[in-house]
N, C-alpha and C. Protein backbone atom coordinates (compact mmCIF):
# COMPACT_ATOMS: atom_id res chain seq x y z
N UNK A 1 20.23 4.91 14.54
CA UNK A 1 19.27 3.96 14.03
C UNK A 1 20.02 2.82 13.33
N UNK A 2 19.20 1.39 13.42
CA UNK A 2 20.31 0.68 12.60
C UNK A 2 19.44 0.09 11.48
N UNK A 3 20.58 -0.43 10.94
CA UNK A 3 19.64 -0.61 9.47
C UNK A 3 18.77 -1.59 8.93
N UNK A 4 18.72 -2.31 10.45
CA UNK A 4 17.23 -3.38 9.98
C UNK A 4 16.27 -2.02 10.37
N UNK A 5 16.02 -1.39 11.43
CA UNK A 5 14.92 -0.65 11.11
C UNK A 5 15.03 0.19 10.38
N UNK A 6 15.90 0.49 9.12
CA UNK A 6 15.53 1.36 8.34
C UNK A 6 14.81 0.57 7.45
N UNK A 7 15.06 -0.73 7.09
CA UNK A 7 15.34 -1.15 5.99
C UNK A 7 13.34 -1.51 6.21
N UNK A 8 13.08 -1.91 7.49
CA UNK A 8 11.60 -1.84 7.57
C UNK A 8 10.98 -1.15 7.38
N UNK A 9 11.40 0.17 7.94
CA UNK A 9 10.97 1.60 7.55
C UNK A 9 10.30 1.95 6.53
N UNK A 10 11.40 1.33 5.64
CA UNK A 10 11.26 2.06 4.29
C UNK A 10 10.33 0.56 3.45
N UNK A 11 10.71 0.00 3.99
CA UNK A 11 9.87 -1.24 3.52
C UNK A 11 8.15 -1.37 3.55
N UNK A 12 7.84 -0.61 5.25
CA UNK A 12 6.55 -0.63 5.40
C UNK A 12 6.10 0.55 4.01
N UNK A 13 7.04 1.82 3.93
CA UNK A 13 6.23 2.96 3.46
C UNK A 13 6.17 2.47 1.80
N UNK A 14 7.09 2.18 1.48
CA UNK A 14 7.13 1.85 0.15
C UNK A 14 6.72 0.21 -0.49
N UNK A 15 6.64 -0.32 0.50
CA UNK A 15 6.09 -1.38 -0.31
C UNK A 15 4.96 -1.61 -0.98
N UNK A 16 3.61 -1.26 -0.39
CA UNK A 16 2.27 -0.94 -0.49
C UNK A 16 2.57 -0.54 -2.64
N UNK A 17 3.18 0.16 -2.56
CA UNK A 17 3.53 1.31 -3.91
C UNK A 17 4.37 -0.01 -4.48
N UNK A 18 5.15 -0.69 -4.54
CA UNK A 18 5.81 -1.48 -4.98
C UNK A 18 4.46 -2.75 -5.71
N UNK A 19 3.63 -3.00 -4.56
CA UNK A 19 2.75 -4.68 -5.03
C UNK A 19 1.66 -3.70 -6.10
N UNK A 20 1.40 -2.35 -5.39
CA UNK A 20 0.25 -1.13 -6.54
C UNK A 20 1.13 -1.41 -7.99
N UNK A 21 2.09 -1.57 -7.87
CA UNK A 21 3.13 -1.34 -9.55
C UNK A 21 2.66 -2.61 -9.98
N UNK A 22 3.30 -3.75 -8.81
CA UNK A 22 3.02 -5.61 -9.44
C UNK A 22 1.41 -5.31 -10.11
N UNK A 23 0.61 -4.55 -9.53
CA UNK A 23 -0.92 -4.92 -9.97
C UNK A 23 -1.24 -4.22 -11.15
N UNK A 24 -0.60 -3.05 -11.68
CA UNK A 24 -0.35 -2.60 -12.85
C UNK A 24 -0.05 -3.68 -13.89
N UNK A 25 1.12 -4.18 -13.90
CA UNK A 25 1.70 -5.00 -14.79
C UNK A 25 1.14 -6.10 -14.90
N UNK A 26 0.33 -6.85 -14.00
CA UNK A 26 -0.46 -7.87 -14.20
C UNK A 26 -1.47 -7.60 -14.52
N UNK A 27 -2.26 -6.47 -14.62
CA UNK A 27 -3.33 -6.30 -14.81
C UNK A 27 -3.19 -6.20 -16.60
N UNK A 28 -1.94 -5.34 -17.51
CA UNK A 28 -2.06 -5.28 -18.52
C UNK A 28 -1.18 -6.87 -18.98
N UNK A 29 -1.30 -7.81 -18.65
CA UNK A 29 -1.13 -9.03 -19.23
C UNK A 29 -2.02 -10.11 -19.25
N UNK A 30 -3.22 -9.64 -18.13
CA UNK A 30 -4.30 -10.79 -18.33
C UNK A 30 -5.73 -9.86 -18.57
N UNK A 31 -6.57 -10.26 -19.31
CA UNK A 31 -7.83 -10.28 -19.68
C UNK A 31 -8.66 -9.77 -18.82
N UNK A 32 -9.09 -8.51 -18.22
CA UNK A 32 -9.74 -7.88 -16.94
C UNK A 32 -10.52 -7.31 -17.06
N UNK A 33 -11.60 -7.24 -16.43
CA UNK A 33 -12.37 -6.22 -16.51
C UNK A 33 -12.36 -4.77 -16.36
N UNK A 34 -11.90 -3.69 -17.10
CA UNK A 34 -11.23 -2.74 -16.68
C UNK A 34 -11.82 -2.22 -15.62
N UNK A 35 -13.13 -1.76 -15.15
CA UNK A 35 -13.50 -1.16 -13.97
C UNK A 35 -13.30 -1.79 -12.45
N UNK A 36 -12.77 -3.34 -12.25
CA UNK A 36 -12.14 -3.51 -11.38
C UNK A 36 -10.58 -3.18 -11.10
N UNK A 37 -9.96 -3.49 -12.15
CA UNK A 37 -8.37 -3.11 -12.28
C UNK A 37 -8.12 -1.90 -11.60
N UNK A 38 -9.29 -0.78 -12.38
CA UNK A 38 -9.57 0.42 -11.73
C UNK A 38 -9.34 0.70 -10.37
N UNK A 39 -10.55 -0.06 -10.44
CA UNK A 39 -10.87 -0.10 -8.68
C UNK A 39 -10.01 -0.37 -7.55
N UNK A 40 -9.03 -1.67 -7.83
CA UNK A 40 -7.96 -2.09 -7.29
C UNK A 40 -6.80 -1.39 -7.59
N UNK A 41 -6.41 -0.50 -8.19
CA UNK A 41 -5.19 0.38 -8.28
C UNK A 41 -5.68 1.99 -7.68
N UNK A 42 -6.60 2.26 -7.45
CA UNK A 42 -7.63 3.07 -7.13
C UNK A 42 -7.41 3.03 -5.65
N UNK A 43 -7.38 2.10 -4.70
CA UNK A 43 -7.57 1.31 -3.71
C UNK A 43 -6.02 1.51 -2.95
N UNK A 44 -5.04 0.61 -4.07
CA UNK A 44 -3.95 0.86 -3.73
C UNK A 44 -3.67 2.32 -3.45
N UNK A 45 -3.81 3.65 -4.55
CA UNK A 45 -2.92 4.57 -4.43
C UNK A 45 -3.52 5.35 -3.28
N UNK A 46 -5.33 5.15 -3.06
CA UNK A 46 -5.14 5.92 -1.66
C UNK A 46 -4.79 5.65 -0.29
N UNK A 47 -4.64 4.48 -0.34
CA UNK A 47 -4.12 3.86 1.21
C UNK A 47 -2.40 4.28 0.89
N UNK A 48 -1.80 4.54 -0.37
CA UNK A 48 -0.35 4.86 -0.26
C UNK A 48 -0.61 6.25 0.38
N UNK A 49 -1.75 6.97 -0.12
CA UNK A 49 -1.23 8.44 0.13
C UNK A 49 -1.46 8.68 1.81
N UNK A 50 -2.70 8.08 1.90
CA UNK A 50 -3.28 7.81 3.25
C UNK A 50 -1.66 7.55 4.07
N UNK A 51 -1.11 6.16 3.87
CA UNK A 51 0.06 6.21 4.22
C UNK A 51 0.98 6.93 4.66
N UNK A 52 1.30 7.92 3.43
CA UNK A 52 2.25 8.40 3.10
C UNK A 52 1.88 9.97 4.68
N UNK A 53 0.82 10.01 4.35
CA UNK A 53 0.40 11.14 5.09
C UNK A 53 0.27 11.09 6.65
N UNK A 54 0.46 9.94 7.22
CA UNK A 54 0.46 9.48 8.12
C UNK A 54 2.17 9.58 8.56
N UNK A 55 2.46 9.05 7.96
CA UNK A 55 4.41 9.44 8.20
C UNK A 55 4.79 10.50 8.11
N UNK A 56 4.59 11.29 7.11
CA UNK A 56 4.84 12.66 7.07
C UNK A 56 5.81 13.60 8.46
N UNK A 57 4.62 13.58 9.40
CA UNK A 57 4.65 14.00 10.89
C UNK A 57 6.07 13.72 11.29
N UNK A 58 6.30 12.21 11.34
CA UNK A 58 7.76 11.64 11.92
C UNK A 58 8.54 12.03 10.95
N UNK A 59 8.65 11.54 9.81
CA UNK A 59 9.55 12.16 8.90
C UNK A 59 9.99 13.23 9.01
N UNK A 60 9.14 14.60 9.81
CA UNK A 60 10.03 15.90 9.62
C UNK A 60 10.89 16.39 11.04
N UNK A 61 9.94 15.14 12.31
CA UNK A 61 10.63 15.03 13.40
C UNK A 61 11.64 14.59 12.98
N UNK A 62 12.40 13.81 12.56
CA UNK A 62 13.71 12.96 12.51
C UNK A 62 13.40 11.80 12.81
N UNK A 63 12.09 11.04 12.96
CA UNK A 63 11.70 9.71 13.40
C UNK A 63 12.51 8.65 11.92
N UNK A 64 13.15 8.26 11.84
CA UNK A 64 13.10 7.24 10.70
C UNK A 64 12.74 5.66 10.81
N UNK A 65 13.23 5.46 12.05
CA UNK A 65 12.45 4.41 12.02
C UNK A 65 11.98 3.53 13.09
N UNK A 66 10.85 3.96 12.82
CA UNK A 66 9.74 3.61 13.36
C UNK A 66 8.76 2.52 12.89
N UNK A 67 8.07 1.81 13.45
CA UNK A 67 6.97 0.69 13.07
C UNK A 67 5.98 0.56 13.39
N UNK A 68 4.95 1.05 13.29
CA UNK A 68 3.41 0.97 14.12
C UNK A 68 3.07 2.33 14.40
N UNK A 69 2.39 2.40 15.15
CA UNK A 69 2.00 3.75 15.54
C UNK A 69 2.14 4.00 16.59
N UNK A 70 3.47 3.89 17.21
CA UNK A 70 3.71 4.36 19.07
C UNK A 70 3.95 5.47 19.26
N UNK A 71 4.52 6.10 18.43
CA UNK A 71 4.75 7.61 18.46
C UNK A 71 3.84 8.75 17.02
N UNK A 72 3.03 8.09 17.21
CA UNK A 72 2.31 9.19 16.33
C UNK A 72 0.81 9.51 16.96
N UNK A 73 0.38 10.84 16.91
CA UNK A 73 -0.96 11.17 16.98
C UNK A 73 -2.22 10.77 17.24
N UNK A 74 -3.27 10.90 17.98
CA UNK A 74 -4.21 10.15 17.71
C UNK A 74 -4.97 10.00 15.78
N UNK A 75 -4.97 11.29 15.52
CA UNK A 75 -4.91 11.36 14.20
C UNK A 75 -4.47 10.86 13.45
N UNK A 76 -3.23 10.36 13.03
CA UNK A 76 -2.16 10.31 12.50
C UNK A 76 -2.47 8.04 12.51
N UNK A 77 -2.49 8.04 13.60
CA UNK A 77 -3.09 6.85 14.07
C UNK A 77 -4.08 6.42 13.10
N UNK A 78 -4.86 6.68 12.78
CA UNK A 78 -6.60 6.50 12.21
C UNK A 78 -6.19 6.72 11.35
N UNK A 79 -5.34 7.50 9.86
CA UNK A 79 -4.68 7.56 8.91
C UNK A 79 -4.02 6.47 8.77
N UNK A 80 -2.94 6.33 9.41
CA UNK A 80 -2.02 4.58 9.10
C UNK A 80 -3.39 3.77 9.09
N UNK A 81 -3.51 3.12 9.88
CA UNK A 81 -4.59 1.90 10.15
C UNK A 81 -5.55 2.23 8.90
N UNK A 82 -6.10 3.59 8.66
CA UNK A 82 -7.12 3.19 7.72
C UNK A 82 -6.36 3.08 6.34
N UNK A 83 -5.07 3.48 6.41
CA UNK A 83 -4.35 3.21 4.97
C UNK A 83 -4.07 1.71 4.88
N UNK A 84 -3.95 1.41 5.56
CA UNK A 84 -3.77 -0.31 5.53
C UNK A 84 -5.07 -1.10 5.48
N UNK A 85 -6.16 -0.30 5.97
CA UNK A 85 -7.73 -0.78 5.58
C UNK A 85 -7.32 -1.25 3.93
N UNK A 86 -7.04 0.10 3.16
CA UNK A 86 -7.55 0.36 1.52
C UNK A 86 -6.19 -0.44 0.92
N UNK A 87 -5.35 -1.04 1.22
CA UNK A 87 -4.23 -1.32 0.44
C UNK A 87 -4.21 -2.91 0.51
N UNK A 88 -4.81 -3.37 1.92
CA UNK A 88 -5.84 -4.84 1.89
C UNK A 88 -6.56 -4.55 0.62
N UNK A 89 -7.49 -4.15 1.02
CA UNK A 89 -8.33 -4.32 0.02
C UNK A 89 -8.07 -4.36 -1.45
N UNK A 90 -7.35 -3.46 -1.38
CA UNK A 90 -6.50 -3.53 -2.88
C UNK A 90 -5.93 -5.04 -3.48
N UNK A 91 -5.33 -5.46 -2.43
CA UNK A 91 -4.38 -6.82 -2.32
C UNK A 91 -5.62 -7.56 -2.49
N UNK A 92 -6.82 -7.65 -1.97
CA UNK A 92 -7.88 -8.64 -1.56
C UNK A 92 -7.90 -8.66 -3.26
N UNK A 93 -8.99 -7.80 -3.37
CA UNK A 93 -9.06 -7.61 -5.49
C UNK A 93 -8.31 -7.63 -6.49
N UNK A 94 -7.09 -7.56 -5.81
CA UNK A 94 -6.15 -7.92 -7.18
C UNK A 94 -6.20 -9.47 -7.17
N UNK A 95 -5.70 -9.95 -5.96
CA UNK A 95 -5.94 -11.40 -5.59
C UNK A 95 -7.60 -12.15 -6.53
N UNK A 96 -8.17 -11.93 -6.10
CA UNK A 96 -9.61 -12.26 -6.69
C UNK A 96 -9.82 -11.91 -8.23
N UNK A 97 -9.35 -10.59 -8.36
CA UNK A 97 -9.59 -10.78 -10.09
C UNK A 97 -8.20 -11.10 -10.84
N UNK A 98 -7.26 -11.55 -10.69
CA UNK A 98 -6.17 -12.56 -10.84
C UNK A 98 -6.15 -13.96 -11.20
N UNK A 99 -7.34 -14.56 -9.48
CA UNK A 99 -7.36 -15.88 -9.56
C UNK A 99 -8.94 -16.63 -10.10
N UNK A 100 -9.58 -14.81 -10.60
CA UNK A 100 -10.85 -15.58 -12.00
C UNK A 100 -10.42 -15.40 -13.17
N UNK A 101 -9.75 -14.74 -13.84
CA UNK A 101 -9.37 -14.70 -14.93
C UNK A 101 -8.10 -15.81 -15.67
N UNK A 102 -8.60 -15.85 -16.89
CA UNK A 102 -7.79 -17.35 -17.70
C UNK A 102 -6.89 -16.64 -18.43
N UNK A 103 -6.25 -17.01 -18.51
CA UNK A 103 -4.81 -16.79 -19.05
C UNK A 103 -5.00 -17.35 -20.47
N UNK A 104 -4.79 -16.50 -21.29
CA UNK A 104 -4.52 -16.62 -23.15
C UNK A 104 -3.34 -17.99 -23.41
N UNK A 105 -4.15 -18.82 -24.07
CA UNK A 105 -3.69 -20.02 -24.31
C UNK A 105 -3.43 -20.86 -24.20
């Protein structure tokens, strides 16, 4: 394997979990409504697990890297895609309650 596709690899699985952290930290610096913040980190962590659970499969084949879903399951299939449904969405609402809220001072 070479190491641009690892480096995607690991990029697709972990990034999702990386922008979920950015939305943490922005969320405790601006003025929010907590039950969306909620909602949007909420959003994020199940499309990670969703994610996460979707790779799983290849991961114990020896797949490392891989991109899309060419070699996975029909199952497994409908897991990725719908984890990327909830981690949009996540991105959508952080985006939106980000760009209503005013910034202190």
């Amino acid at each position: 394997m070479r190491k641009g596709e690892l480096f995607v690899n690991v990029a697709l699985l972990f990034g999702p979990f990386a922008v979920g952290l950015f939305a943490v930290a922005a969320f405790s610096l601006v003025p929010v409504r907590t039950e969306f913040a909620v909602l949007s980190i909420a959003l994020y962590a199940a499309g990670f697990v969703l994610l996460l659970g979707a790779k799983i499969p290849q991961l114990r084949r020896g797949v490392w890297g891989s991109v899309g879903t060419a070699h996975m399951s029909e199952w497994n299939r409908r897991l990725y895609r719908l984890a990327y449904v909830f981690l949009a969405s996540g991105l959508i609402l952080t985006a939106m309650i980000l760009f209503s809220c005013k910034l202190p001072g």
